[in-house]
PDB file of N, CA and C in Angstrom:
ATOM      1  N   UNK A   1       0.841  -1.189   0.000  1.00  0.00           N
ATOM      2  CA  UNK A   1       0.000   0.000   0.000  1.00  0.00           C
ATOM      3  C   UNK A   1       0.879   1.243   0.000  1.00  0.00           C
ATOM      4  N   UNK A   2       0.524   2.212  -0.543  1.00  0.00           N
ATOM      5  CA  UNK A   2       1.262   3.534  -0.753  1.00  0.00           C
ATOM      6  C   UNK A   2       1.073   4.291   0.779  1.00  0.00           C
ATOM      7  N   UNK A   3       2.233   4.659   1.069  1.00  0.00           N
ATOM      8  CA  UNK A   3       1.857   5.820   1.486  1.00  0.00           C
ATOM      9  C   UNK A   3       1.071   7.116   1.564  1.00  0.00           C
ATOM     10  N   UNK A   4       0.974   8.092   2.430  1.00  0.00           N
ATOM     11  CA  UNK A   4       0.021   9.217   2.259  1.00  0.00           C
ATOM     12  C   UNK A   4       0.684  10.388   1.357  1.00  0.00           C
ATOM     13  N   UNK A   5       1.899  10.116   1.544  1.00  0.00           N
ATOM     14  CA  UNK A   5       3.105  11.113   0.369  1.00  0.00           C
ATOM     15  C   UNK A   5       3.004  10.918  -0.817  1.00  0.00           C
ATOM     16  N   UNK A   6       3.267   9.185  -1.126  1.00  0.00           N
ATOM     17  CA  UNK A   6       3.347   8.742  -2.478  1.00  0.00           C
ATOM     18  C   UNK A   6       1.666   8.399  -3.233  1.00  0.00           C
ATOM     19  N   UNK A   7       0.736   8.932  -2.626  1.00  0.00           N
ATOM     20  CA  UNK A   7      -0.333   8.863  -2.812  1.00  0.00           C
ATOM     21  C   UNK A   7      -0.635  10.483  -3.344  1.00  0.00           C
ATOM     22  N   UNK A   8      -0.303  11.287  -2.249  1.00  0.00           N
ATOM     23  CA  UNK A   8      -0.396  12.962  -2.981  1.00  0.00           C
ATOM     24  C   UNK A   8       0.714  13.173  -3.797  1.00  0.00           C
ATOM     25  N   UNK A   9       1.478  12.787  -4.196  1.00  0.00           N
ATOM     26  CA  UNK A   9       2.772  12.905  -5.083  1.00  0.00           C
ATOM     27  C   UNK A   9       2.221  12.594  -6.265  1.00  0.00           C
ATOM     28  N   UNK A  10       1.452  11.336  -6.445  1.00  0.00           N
ATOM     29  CA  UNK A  10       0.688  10.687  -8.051  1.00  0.00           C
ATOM     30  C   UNK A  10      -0.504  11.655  -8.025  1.00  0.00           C
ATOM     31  N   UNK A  11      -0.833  12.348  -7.051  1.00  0.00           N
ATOM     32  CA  UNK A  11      -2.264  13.050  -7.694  1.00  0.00           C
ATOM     33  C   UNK A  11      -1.660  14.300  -8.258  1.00  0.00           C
ATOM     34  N   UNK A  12      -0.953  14.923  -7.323  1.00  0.00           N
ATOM     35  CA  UNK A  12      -0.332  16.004  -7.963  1.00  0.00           C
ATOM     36  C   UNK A  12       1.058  15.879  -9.262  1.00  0.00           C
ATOM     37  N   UNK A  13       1.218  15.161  -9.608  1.00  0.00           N
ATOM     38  CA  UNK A  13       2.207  14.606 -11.015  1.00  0.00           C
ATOM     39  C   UNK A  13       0.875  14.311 -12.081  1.00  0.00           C
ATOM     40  N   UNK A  14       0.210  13.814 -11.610  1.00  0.00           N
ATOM     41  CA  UNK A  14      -1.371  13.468 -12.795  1.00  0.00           C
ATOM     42  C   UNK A  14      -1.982  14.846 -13.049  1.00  0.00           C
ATOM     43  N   UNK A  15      -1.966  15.189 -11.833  1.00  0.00           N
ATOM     44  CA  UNK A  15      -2.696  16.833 -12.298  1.00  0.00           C
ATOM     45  C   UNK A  15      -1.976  17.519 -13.300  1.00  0.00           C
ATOM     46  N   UNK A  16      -2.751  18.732 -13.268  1.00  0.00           N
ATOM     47  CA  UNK A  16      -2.001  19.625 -14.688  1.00  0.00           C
ATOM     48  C   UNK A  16      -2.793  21.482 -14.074  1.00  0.00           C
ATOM     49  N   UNK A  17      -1.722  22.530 -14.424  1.00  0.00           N
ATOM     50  CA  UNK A  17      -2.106  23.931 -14.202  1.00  0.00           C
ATOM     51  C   UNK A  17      -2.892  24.563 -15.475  1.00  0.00           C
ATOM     52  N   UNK A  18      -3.983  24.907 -14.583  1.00  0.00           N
ATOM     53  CA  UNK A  18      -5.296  25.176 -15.935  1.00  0.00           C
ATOM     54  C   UNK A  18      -5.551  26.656 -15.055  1.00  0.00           C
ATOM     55  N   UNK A  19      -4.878  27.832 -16.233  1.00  0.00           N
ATOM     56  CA  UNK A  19      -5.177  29.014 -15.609  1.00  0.00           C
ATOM     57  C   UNK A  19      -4.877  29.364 -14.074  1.00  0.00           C
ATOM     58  N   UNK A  20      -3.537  29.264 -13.519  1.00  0.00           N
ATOM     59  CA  UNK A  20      -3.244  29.305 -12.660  1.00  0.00           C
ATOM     60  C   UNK A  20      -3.950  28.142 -11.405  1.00  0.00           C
ATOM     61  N   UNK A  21      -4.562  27.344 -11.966  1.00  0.00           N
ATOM     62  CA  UNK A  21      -4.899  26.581 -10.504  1.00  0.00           C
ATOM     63  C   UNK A  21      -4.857  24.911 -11.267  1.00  0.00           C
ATOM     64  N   UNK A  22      -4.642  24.072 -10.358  1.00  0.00           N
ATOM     65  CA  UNK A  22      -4.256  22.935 -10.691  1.00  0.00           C
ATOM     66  C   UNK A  22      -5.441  21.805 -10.780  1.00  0.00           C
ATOM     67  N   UNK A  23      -5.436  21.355 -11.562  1.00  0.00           N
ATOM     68  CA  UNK A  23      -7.139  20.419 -11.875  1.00  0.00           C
ATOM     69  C   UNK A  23      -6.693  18.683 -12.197  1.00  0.00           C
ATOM     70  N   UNK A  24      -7.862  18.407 -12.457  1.00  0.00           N
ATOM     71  CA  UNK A  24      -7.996  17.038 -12.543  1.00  0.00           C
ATOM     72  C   UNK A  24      -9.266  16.526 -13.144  1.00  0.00           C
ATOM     73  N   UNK A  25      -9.142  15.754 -14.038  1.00  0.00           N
ATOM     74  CA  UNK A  25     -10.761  15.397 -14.561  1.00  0.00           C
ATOM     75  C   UNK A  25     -11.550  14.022 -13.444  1.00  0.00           C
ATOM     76  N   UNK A  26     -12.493  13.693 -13.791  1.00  0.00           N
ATOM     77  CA  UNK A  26     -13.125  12.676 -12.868  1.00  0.00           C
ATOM     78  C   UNK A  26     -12.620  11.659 -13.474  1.00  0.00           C
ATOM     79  N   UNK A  27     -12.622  11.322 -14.724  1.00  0.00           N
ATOM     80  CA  UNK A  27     -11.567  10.183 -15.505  1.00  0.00           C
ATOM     81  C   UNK A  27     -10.685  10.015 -15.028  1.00  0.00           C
ATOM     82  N   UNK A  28      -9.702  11.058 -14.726  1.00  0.00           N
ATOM     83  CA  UNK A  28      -8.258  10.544 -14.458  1.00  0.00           C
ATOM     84  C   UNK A  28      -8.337  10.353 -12.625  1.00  0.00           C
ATOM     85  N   UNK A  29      -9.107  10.750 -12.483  1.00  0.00           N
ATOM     86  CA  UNK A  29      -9.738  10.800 -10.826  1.00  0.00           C
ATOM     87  C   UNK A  29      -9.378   9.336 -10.486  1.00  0.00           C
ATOM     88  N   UNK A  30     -10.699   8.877 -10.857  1.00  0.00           N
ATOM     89  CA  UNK A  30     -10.959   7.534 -11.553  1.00  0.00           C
ATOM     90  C   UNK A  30      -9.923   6.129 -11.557  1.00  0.00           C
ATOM     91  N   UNK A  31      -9.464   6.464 -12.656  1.00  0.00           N
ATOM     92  CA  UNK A  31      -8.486   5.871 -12.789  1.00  0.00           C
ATOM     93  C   UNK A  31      -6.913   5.928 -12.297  1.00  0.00           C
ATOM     94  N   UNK A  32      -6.639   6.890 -11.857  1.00  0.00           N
ATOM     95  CA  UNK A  32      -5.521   6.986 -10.579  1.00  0.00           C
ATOM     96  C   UNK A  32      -5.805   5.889  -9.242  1.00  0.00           C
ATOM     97  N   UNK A  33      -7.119   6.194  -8.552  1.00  0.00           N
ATOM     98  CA  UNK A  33      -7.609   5.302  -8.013  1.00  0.00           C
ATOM     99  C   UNK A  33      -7.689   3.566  -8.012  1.00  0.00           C
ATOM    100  N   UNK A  34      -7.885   3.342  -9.142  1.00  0.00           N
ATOM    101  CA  UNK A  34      -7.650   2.137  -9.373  1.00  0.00           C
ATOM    102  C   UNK A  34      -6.275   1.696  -9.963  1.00  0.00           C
ATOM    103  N   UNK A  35      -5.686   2.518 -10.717  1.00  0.00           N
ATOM    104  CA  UNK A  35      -4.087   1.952 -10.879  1.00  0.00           C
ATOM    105  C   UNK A  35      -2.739   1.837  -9.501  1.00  0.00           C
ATOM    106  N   UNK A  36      -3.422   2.685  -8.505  1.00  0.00           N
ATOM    107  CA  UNK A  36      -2.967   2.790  -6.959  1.00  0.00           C
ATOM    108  C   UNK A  36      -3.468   1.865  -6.289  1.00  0.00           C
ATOM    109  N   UNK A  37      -4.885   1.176  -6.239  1.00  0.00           N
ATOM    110  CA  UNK A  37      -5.801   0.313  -5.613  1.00  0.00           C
ATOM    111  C   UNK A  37      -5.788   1.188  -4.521  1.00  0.00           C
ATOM    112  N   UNK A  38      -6.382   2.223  -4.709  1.00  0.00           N
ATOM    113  CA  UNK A  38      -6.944   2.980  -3.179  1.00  0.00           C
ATOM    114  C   UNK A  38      -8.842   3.253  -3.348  1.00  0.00           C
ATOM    115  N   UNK A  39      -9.261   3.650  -2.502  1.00  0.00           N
ATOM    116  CA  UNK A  39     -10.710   3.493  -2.834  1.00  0.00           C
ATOM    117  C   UNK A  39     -10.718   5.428  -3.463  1.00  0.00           C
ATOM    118  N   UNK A  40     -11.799   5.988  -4.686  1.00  0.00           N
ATOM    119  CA  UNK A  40     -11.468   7.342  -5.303  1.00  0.00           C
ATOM    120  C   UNK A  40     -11.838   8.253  -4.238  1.00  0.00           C
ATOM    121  N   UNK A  41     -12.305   7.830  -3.008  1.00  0.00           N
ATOM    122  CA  UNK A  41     -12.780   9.251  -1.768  1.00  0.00           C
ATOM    123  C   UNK A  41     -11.212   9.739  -1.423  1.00  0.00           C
ATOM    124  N   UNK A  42     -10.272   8.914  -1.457  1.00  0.00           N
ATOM    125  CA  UNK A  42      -8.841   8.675  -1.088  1.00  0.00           C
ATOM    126  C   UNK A  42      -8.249  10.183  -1.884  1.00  0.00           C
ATOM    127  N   UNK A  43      -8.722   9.735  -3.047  1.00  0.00           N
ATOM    128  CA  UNK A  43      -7.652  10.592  -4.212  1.00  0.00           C
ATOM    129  C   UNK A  43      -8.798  12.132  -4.071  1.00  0.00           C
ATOM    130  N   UNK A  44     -10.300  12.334  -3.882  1.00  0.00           N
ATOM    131  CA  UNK A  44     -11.036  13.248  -3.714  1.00  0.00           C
ATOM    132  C   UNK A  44     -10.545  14.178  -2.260  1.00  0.00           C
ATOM    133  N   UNK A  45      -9.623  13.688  -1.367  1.00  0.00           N
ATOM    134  CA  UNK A  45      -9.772  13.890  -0.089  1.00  0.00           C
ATOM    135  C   UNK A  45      -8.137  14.278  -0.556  1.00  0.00           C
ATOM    136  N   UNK A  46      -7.102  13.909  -0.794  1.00  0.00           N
ATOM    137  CA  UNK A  46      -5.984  14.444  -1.361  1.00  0.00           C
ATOM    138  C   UNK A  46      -6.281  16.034  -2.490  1.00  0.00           C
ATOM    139  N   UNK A  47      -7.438  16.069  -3.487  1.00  0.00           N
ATOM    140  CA  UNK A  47      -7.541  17.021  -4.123  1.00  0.00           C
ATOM    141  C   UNK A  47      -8.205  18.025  -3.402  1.00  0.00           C
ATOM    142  N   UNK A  48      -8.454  17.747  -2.383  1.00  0.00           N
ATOM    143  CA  UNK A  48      -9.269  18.968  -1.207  1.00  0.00           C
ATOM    144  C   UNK A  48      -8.221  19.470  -0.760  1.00  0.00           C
ATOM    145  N   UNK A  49      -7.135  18.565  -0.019  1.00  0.00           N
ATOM    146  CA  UNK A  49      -6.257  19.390   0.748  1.00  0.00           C
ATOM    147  C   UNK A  49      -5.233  19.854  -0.455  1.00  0.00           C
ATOM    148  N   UNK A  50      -5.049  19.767  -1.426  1.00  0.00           N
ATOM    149  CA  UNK A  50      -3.622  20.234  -2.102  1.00  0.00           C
ATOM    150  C   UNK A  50      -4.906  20.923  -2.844  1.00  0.00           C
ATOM    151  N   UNK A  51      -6.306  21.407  -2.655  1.00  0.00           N
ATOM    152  CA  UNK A  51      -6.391  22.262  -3.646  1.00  0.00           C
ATOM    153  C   UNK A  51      -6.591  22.087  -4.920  1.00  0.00           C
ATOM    154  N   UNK A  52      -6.948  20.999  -5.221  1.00  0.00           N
ATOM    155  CA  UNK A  52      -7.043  20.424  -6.948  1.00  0.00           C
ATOM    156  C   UNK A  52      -8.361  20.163  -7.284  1.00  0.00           C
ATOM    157  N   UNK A  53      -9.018  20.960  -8.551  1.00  0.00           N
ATOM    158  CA  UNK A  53     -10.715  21.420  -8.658  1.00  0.00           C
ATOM    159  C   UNK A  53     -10.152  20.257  -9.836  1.00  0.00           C
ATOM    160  N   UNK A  54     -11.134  19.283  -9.191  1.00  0.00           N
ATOM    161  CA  UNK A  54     -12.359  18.120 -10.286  1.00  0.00           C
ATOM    162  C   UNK A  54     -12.733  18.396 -10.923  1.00  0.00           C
ATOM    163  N   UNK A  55     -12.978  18.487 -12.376  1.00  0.00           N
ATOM    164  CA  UNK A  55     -13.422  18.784 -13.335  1.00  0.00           C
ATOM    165  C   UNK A  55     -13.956  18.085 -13.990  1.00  0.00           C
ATOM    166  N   UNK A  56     -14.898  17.841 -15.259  1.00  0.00           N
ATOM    167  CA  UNK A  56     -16.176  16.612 -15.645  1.00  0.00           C
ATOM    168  C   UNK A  56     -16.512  15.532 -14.704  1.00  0.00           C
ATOM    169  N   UNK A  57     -16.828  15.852 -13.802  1.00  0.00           N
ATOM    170  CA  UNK A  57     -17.170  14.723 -12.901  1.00  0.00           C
ATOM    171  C   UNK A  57     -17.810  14.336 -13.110  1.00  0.00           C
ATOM    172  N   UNK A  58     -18.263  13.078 -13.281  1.00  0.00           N
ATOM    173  CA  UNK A  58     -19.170  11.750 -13.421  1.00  0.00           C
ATOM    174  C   UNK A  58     -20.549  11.552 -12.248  1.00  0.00           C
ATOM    175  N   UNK A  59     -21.209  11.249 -12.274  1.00  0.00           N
ATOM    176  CA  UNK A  59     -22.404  11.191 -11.106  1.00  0.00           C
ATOM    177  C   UNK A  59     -21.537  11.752  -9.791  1.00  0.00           C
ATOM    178  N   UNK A  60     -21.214  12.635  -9.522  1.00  0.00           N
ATOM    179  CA  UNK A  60     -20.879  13.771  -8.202  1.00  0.00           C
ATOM    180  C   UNK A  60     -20.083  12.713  -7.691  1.00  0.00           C
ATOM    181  N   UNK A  61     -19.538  11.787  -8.073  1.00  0.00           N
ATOM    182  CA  UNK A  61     -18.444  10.753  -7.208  1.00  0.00           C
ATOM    183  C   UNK A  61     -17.718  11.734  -6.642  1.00  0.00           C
ATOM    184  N   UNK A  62     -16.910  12.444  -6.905  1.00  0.00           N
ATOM    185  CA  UNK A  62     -15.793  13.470  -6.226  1.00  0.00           C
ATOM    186  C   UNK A  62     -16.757  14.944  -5.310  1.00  0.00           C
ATOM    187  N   UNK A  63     -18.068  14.865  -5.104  1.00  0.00           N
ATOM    188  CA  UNK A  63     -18.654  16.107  -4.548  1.00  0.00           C
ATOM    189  C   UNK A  63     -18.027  16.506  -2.862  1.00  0.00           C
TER     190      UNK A  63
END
């Protein structure tokens, strides 16, 4: 199992700077989640604290 570092390290390396602030789609949400085997509240709860706005989200999975 990853760590809580090497867990915000892959969200923020997956992310990307869109107009000064750093994003993430629900796809890659998604699928970060499962290529880590963490459950996606994991990777939603990492983009809260570092600040990273979800973008096309899928049925409000990331709300």
């Amino acid at each position: 199992m990853k760590s809580q570092e090497e867990l915000t390290q892959a969200v923020l390396e997956r992310s990307r700077e869109v107009n000064g602030r750093r994003t993430l789609t629900c796809t890659q949400a998604l699928g970060l989640a499962a290529e880590l085997g963490v459950a996606p509240i994991q990777i939603g709860r990492i983009c809260n604290q570092e600040n990273i706005r979800l973008g096309s989200c899928q049925l409000g999975c990331f709300s």
